[in-house]
N, C-alpha and C. Protein backbone atom coordinates (compact mmCIF):
# COMPACT_ATOMS: atom_id res chain seq x y z
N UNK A 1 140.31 135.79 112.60
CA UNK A 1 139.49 135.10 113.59
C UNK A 1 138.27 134.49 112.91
N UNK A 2 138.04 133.17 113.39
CA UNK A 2 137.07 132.73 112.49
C UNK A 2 135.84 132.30 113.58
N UNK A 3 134.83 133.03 113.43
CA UNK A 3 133.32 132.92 113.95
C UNK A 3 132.46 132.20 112.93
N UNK A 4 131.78 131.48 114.49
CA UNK A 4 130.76 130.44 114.11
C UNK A 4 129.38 130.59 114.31
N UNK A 5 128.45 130.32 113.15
CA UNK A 5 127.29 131.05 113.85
C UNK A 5 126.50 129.72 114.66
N UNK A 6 126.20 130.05 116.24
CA UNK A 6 125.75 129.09 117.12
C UNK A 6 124.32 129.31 116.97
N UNK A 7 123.57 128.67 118.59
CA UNK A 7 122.10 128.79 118.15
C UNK A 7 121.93 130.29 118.95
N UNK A 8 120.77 130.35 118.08
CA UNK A 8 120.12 131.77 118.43
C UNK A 8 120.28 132.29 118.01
N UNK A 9 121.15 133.12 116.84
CA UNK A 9 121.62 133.76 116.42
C UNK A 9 122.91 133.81 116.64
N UNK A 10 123.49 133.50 117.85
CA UNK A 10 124.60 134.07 118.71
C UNK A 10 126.17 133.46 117.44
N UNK A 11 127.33 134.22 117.34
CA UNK A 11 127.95 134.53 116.50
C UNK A 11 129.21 133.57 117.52
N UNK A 12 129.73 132.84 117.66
CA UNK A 12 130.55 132.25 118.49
C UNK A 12 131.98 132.34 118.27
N UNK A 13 133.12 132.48 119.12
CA UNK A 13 134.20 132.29 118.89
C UNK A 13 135.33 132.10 120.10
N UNK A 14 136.13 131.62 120.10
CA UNK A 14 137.06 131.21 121.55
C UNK A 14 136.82 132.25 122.68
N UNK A 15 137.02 134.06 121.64
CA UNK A 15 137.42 135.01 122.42
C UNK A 15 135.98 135.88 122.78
N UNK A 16 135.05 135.77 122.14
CA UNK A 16 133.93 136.59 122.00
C UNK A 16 132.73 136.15 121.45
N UNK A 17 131.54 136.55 122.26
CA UNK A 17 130.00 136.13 122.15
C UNK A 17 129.56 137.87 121.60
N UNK A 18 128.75 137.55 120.75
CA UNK A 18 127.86 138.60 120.37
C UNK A 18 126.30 138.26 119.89
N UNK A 19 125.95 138.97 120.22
CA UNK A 19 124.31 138.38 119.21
C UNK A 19 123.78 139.76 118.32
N UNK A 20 123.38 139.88 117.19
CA UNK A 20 122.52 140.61 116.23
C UNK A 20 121.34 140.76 116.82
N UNK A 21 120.95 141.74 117.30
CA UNK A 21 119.84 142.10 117.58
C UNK A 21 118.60 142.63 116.54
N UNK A 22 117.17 141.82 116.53
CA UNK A 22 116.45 141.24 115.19
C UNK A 22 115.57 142.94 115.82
N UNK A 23 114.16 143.43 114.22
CA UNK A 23 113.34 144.04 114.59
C UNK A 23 112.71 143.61 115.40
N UNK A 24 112.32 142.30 115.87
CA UNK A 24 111.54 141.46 116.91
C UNK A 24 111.71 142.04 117.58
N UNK A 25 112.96 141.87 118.69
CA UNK A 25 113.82 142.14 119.37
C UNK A 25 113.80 143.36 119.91
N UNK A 26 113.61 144.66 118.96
CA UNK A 26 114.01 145.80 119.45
C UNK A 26 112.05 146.12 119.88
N UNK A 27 111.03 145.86 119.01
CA UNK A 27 110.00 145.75 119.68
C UNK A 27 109.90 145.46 120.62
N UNK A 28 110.02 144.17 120.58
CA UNK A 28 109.57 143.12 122.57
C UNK A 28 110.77 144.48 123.43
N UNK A 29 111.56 144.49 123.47
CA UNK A 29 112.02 145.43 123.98
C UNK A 29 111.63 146.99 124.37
N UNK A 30 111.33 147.35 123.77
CA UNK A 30 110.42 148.75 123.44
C UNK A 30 109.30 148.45 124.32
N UNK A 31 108.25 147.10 123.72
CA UNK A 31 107.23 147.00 124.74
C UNK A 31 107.20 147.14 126.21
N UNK A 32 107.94 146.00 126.07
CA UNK A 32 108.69 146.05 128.12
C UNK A 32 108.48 147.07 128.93
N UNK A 33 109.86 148.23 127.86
CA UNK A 33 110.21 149.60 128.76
C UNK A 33 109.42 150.36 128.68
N UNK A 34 108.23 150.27 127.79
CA UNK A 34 106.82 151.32 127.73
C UNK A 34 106.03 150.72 129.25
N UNK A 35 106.19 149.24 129.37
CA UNK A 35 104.75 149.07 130.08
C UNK A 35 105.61 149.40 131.42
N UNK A 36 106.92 149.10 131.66
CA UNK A 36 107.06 149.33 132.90
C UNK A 36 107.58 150.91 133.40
N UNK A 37 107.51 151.95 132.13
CA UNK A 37 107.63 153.28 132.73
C UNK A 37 105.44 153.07 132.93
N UNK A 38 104.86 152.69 132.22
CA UNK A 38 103.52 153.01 133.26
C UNK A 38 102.96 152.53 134.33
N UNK A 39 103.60 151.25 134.55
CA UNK A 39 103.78 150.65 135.70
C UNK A 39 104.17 151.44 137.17
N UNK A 40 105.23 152.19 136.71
CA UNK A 40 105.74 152.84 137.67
C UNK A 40 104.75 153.99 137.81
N UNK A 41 103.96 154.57 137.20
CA UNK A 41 103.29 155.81 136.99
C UNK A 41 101.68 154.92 137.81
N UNK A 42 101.63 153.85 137.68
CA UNK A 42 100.54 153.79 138.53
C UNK A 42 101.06 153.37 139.85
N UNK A 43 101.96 152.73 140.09
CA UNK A 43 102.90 152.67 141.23
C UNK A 43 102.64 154.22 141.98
N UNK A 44 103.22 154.99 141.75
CA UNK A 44 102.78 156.36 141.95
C UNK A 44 101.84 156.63 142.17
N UNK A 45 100.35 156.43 141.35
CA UNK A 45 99.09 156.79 141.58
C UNK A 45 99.20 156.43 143.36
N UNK A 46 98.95 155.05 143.50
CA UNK A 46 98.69 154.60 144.22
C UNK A 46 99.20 155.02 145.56
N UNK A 47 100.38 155.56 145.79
CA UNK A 47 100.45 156.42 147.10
C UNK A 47 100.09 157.85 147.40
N UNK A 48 98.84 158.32 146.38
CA UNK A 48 98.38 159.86 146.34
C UNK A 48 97.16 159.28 146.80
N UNK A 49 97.12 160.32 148.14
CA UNK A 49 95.51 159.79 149.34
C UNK A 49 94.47 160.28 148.40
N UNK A 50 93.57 159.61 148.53
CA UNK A 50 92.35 160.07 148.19
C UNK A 50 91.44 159.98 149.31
N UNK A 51 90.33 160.54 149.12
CA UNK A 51 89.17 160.12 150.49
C UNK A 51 88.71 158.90 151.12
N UNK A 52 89.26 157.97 149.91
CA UNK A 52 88.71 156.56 150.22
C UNK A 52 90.54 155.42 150.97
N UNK A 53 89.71 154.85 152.23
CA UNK A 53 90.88 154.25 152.15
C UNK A 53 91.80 153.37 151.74
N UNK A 54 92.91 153.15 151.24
CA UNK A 54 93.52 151.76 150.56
C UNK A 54 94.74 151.35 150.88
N UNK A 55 94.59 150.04 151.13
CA UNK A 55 96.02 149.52 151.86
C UNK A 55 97.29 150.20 150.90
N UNK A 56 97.21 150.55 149.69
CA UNK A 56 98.34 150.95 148.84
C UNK A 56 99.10 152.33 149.61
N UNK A 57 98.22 152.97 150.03
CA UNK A 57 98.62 154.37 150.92
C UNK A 57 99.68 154.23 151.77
N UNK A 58 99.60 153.35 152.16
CA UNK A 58 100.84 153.18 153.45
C UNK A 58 101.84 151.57 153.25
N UNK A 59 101.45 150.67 152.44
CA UNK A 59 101.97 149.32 152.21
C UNK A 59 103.64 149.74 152.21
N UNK A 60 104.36 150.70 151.06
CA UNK A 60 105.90 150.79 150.82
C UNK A 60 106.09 151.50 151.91
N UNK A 61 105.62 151.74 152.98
CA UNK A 61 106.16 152.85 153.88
C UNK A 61 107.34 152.40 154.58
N UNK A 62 108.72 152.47 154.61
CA UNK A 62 109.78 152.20 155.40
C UNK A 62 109.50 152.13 156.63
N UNK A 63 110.01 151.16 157.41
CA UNK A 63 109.76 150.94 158.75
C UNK A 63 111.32 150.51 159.03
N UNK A 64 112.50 150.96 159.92
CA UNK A 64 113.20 150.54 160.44
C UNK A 64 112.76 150.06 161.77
N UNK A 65 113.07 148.33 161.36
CA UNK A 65 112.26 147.26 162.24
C UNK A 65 113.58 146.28 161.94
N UNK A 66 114.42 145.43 163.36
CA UNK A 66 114.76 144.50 163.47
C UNK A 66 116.47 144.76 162.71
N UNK A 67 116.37 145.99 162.63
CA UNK A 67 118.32 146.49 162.54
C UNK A 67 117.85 146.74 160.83
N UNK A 68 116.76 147.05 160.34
CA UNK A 68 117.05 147.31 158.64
C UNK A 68 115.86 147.74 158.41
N UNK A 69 115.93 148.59 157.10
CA UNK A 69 114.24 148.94 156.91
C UNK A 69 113.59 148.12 155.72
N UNK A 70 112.55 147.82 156.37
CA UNK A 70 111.43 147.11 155.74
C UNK A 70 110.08 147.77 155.21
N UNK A 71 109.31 147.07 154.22
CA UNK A 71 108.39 147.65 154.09
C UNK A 71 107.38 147.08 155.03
N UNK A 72 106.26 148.26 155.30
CA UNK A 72 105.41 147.92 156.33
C UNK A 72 104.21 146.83 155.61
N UNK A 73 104.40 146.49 154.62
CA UNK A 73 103.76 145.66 154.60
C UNK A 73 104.23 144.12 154.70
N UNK A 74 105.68 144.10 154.77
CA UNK A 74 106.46 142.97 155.19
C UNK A 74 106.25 142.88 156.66
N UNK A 75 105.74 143.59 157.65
CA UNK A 75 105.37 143.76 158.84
C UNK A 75 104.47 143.72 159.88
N UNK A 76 103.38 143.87 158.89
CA UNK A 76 101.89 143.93 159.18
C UNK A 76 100.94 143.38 158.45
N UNK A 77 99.58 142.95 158.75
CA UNK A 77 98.57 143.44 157.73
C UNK A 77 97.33 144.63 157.67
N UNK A 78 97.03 144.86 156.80
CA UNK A 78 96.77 146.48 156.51
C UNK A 78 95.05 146.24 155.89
N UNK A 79 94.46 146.33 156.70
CA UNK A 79 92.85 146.30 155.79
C UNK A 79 92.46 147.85 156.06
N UNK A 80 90.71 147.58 155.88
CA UNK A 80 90.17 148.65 154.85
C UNK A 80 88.74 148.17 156.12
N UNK A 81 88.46 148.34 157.00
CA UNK A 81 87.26 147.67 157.76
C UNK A 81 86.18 149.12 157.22
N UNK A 82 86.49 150.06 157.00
CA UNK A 82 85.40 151.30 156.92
C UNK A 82 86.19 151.76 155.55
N UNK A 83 85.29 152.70 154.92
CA UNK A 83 85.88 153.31 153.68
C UNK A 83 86.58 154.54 153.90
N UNK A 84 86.67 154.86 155.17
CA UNK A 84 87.76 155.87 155.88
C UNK A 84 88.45 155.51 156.55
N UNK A 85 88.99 154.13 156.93
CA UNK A 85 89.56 153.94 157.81
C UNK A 85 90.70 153.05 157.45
N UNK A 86 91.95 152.99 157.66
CA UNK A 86 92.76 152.24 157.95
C UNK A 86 93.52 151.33 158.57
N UNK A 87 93.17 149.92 158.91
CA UNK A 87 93.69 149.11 160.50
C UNK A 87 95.31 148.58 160.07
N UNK A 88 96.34 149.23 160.33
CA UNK A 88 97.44 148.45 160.36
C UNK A 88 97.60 147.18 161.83
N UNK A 89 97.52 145.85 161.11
CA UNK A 89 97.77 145.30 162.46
C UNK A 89 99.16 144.67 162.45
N UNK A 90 100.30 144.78 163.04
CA UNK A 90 101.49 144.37 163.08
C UNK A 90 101.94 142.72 163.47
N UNK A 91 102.77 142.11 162.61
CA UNK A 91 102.25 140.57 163.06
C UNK A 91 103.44 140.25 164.19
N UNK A 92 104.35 141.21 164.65
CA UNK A 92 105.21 141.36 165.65
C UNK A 92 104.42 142.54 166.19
N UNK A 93 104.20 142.07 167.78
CA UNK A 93 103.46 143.25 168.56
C UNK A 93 104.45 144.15 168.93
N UNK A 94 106.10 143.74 169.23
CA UNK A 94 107.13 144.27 168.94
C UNK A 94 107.67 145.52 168.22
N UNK A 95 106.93 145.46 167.16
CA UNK A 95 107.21 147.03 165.79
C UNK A 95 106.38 147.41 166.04
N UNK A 96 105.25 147.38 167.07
CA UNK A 96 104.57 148.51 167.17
C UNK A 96 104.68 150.18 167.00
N UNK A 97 105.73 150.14 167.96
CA UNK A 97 106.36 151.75 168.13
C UNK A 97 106.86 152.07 166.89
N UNK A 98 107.68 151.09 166.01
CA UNK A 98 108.65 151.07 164.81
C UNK A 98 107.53 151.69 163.84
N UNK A 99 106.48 151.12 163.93
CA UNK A 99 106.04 151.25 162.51
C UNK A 99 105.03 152.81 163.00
N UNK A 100 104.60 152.88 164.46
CA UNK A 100 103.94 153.91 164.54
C UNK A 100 105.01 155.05 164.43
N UNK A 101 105.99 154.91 163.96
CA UNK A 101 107.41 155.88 164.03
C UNK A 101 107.52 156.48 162.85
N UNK A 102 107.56 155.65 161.63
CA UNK A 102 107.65 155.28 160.65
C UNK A 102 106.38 156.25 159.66
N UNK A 103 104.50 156.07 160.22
CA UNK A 103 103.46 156.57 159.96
C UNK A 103 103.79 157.98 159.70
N UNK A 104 104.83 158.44 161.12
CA UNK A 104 103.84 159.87 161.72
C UNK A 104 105.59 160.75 160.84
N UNK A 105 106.62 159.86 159.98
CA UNK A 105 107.85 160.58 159.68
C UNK A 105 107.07 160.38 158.07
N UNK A 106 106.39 159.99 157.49
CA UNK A 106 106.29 159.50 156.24
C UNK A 106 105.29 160.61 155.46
N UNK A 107 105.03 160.88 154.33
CA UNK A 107 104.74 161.86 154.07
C UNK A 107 103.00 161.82 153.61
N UNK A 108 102.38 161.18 153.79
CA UNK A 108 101.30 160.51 153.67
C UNK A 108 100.24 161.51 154.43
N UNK A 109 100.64 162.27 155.94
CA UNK A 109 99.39 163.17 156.21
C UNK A 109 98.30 163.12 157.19
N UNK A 110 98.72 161.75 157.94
CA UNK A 110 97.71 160.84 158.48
C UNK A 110 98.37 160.43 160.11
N UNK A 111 97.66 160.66 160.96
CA UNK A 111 98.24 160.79 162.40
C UNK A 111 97.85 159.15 162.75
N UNK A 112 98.50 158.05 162.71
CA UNK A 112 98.32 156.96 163.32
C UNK A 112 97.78 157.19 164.70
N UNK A 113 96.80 156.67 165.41
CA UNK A 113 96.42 156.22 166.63
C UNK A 113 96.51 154.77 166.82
N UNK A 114 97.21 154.86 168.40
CA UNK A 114 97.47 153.12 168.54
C UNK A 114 96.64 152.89 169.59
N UNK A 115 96.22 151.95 169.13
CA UNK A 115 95.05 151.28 170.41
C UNK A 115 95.44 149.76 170.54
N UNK A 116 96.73 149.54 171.63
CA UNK A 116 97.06 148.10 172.26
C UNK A 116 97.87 147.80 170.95
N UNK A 117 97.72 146.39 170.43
CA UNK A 117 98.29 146.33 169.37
C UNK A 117 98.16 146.00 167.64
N UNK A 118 97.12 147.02 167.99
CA UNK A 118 96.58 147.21 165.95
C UNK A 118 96.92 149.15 166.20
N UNK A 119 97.31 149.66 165.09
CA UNK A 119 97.26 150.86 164.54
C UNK A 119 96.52 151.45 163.81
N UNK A 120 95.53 151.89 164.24
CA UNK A 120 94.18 152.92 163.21
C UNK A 120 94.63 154.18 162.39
N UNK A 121 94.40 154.27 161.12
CA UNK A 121 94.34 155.32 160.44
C UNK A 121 93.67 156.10 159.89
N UNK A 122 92.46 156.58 160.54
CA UNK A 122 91.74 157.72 159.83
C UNK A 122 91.78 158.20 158.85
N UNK A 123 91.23 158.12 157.48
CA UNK A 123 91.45 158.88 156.83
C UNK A 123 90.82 160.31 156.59
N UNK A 124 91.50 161.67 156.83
CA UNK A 124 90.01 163.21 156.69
C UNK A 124 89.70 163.36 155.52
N UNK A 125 88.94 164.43 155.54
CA UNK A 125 88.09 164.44 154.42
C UNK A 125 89.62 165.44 153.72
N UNK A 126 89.39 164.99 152.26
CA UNK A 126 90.12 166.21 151.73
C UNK A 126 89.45 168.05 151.47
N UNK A 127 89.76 168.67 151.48
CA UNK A 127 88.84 170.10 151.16
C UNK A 127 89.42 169.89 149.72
N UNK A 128 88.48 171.06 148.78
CA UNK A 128 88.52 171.04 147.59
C UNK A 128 90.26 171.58 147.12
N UNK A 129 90.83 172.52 147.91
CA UNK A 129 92.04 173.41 147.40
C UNK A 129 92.75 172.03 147.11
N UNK A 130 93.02 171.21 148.71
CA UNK A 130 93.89 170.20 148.62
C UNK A 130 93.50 168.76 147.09
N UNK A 131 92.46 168.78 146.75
CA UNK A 131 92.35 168.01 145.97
C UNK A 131 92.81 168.49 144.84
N UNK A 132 92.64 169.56 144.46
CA UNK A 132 93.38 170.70 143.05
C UNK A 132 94.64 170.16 142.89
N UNK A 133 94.83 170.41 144.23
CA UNK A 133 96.93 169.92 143.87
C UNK A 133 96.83 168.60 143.95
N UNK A 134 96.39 167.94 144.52
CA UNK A 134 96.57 166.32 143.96
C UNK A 134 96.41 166.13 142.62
N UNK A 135 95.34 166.71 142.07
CA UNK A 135 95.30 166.29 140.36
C UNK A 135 96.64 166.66 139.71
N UNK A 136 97.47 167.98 140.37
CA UNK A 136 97.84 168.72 139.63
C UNK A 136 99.06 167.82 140.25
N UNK A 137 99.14 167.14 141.43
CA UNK A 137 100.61 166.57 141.26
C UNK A 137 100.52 164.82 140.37
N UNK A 138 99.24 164.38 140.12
CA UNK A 138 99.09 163.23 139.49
C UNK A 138 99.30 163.55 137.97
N UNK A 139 98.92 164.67 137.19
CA UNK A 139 98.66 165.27 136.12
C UNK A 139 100.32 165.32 135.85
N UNK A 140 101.14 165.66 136.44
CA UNK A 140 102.35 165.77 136.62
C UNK A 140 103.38 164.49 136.38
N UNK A 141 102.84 163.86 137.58
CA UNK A 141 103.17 162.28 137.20
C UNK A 141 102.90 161.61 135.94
N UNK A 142 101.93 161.83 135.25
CA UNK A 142 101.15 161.30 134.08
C UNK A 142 102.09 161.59 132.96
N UNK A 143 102.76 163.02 132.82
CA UNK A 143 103.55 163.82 131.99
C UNK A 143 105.06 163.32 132.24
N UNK A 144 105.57 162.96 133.37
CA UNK A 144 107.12 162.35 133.77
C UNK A 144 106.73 160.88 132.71
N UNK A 145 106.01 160.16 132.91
CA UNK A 145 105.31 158.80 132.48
C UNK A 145 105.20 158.88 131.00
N UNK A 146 104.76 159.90 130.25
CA UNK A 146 104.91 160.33 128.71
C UNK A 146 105.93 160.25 128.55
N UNK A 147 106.59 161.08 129.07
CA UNK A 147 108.59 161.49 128.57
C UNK A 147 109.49 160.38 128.58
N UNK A 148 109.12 159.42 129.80
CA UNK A 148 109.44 157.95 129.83
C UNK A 148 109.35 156.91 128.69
N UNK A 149 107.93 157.08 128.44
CA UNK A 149 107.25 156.06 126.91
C UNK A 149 108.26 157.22 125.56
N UNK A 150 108.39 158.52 125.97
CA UNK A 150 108.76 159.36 124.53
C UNK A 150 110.40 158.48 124.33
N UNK A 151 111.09 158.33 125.53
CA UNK A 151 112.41 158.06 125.85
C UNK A 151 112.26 157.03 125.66
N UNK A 152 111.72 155.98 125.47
CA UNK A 152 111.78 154.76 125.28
C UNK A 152 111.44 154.27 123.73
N UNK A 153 110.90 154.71 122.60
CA UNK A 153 110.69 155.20 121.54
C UNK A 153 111.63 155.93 120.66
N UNK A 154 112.36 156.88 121.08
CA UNK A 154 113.26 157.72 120.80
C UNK A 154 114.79 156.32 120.60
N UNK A 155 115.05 155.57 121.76
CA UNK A 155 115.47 154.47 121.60
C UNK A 155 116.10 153.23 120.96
N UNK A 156 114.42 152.87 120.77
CA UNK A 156 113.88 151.98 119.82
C UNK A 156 114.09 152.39 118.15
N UNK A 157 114.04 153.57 117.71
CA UNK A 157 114.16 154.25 116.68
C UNK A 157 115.42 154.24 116.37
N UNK A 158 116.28 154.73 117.37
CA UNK A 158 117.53 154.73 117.13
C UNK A 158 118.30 153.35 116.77
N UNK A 159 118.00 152.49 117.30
CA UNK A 159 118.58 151.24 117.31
C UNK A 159 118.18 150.62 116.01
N UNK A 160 116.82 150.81 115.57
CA UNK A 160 116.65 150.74 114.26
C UNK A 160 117.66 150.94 113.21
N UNK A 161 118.04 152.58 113.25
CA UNK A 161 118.38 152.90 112.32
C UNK A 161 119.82 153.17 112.30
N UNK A 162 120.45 152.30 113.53
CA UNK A 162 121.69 152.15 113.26
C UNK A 162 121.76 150.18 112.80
N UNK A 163 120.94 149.73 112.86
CA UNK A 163 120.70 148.36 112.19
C UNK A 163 120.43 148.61 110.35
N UNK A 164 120.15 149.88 110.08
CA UNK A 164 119.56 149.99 108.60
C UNK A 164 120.87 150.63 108.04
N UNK A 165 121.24 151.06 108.99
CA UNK A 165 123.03 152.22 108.58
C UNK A 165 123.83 150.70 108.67
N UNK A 166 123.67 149.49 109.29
CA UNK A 166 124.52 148.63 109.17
C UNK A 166 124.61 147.74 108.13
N UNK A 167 123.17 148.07 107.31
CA UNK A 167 122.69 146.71 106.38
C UNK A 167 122.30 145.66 107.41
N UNK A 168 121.57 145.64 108.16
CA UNK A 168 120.76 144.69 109.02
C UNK A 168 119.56 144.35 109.04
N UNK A 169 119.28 146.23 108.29
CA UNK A 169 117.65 146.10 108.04
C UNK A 169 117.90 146.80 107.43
N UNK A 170 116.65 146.66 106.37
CA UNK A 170 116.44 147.42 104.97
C UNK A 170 115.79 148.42 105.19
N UNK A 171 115.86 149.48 104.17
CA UNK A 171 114.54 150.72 104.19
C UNK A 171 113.30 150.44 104.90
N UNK A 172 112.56 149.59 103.90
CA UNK A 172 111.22 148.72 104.52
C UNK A 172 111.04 148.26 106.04
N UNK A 173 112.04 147.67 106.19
CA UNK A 173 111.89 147.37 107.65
C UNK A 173 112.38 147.85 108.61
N UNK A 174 112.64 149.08 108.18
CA UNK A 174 113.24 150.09 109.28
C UNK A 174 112.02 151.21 108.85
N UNK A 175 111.01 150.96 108.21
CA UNK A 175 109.97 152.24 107.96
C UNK A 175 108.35 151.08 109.15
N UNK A 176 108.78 149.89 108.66
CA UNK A 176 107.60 149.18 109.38
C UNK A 176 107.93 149.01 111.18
N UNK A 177 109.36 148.69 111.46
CA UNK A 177 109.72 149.08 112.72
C UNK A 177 109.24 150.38 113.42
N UNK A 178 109.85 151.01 112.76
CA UNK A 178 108.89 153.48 113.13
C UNK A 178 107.85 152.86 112.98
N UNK A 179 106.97 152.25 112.70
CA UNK A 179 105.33 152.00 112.67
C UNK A 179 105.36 151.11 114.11
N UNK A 180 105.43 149.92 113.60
CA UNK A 180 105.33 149.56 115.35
C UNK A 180 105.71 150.29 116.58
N UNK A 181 107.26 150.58 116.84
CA UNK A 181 107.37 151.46 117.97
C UNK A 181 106.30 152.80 117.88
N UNK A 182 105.91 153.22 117.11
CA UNK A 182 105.14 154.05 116.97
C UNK A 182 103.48 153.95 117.60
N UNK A 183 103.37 152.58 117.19
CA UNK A 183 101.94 152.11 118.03
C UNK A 183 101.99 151.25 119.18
N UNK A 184 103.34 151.02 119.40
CA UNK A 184 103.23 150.77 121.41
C UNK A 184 102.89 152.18 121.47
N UNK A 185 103.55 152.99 121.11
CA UNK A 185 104.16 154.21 122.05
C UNK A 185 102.37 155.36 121.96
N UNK A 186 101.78 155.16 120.86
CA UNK A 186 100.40 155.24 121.39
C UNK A 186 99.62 154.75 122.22
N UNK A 187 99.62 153.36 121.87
CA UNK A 187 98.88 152.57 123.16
C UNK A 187 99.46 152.58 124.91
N UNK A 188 101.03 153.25 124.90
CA UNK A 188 100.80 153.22 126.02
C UNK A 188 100.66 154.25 126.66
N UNK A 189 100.71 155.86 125.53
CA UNK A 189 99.90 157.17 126.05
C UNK A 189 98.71 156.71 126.87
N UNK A 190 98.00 155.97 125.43
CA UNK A 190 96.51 155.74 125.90
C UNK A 190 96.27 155.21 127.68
N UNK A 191 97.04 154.20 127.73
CA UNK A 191 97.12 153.80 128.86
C UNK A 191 97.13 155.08 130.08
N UNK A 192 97.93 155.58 130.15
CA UNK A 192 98.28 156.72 130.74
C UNK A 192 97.09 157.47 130.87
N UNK A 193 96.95 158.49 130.16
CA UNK A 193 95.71 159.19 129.91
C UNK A 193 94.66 158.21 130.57
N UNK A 194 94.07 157.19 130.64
CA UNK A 194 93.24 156.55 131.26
C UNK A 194 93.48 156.22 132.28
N UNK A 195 94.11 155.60 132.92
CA UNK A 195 94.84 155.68 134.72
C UNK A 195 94.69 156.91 134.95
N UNK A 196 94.80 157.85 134.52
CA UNK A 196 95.06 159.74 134.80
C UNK A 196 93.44 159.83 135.11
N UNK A 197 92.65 159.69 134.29
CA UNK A 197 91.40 159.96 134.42
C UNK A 197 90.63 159.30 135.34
N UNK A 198 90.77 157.77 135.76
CA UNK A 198 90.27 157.14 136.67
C UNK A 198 91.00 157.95 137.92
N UNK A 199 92.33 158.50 138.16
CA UNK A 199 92.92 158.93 139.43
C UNK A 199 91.92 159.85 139.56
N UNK A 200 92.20 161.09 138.62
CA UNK A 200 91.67 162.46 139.31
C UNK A 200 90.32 162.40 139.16
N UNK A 201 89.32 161.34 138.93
CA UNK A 201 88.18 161.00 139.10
C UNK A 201 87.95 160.39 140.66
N UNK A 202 89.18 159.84 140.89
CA UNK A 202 88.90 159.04 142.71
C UNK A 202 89.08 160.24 143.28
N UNK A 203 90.10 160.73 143.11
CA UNK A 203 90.43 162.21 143.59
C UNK A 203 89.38 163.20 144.11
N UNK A 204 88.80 163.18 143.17
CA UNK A 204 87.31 164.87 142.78
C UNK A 204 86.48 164.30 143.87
N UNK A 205 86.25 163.21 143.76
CA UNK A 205 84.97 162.52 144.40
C UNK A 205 84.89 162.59 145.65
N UNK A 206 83.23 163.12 146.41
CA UNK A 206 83.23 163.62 147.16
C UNK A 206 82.68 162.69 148.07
């Protein structure tokens, strides 16, 4: 079988496309899956209540509205009029009930009151016990979010060094590759650890 090398790298032939995957490659890659396991880890932050209110608290909340579930923020809009308070206003006066359905099944903590057709959310004060375990379930999250960046690294390494077992990459550039994946995979601890500290800092705060 005789292969042609096309653009991009890509290796061409009647029956089969392949491409060589470069150290570039396995970086930009690596990067990606680091930023979007912390992505998801502040994704997370963001639905752990704190004292202060924020449309993020309730925005993904499922609402079966109109034969399917939606997010309530596809449904409503959601401000912040007091720093305890929550106004869901629904832009169908219709899902009212839906979404006040939706509030009081969701795990969030917070007793919707409906007054006509906007939905108020109070937010209480937290007591100190309950804030303990919030750190301790964010602290938690922070650590799933490590193992993610470790797994994503672990990876990257590998793919390396079955490119250096192939003759694809040399010693050298399979020792400078472990260096790069090595310093995403710090910088996006760092990341972590700092989202962690701004949380259980919103958290503490009284």
């Amino acid at each position: 079988m005789i292969a042609i090398l096309g653009p991009a790298g890509f290796y061409c032939s009647p029956q089969l496309f392949f491409h060589i995957m470069t150290a570039e490659e396995i970086l930009f890659d690596a990067e990606m899956a680091m930023e979007k396991s912390v992505d998801y880890m502040v994704h997370e932050f963001s639905s752990v209540r704190t004292g202060k209110a924020s449309p993020a608290l309730v925005e993904n909340v499922d609402v079966e509205a109109y034969g399917s579930a939606m997010k309530l923020k596809q449904l409503a809009l959601i401000t912040t009029p007091e720093p305890r308070l929550l106004v869901v206003q629904p832009f169908d006066a219709g899902t009212v009930k839906d979404i006040e359905k939706a509030l009081k099944e969701s795990k969030i903590g917070i007793m919707p009151l409906v007054d006509g057709k906007i939905i108020r959310l109070p937010i209480p004060e937290l007591s100190e016990e309950r804030r303990k375990d919030l750190v301790k379930s964010l602290r938690q999250m922070a650590e799933e979010a490590r193992v993610r960046v470790r797994a994503n690294r672990r990876t990257a390494v590998d793919d390396g060094r079955k490119m250096e077992k192939a003759s694809e990459l040399t010693e050298d550039g399979l020792h400078d590759l472990e260096a790069g994946v090595q310093k995403l995979t710090d910088k996006s601890v760092k990341e972590i650890d700092d989202h962690l500290e701004r949380k259980e800092a919103e958290v503490m705060k009284i």
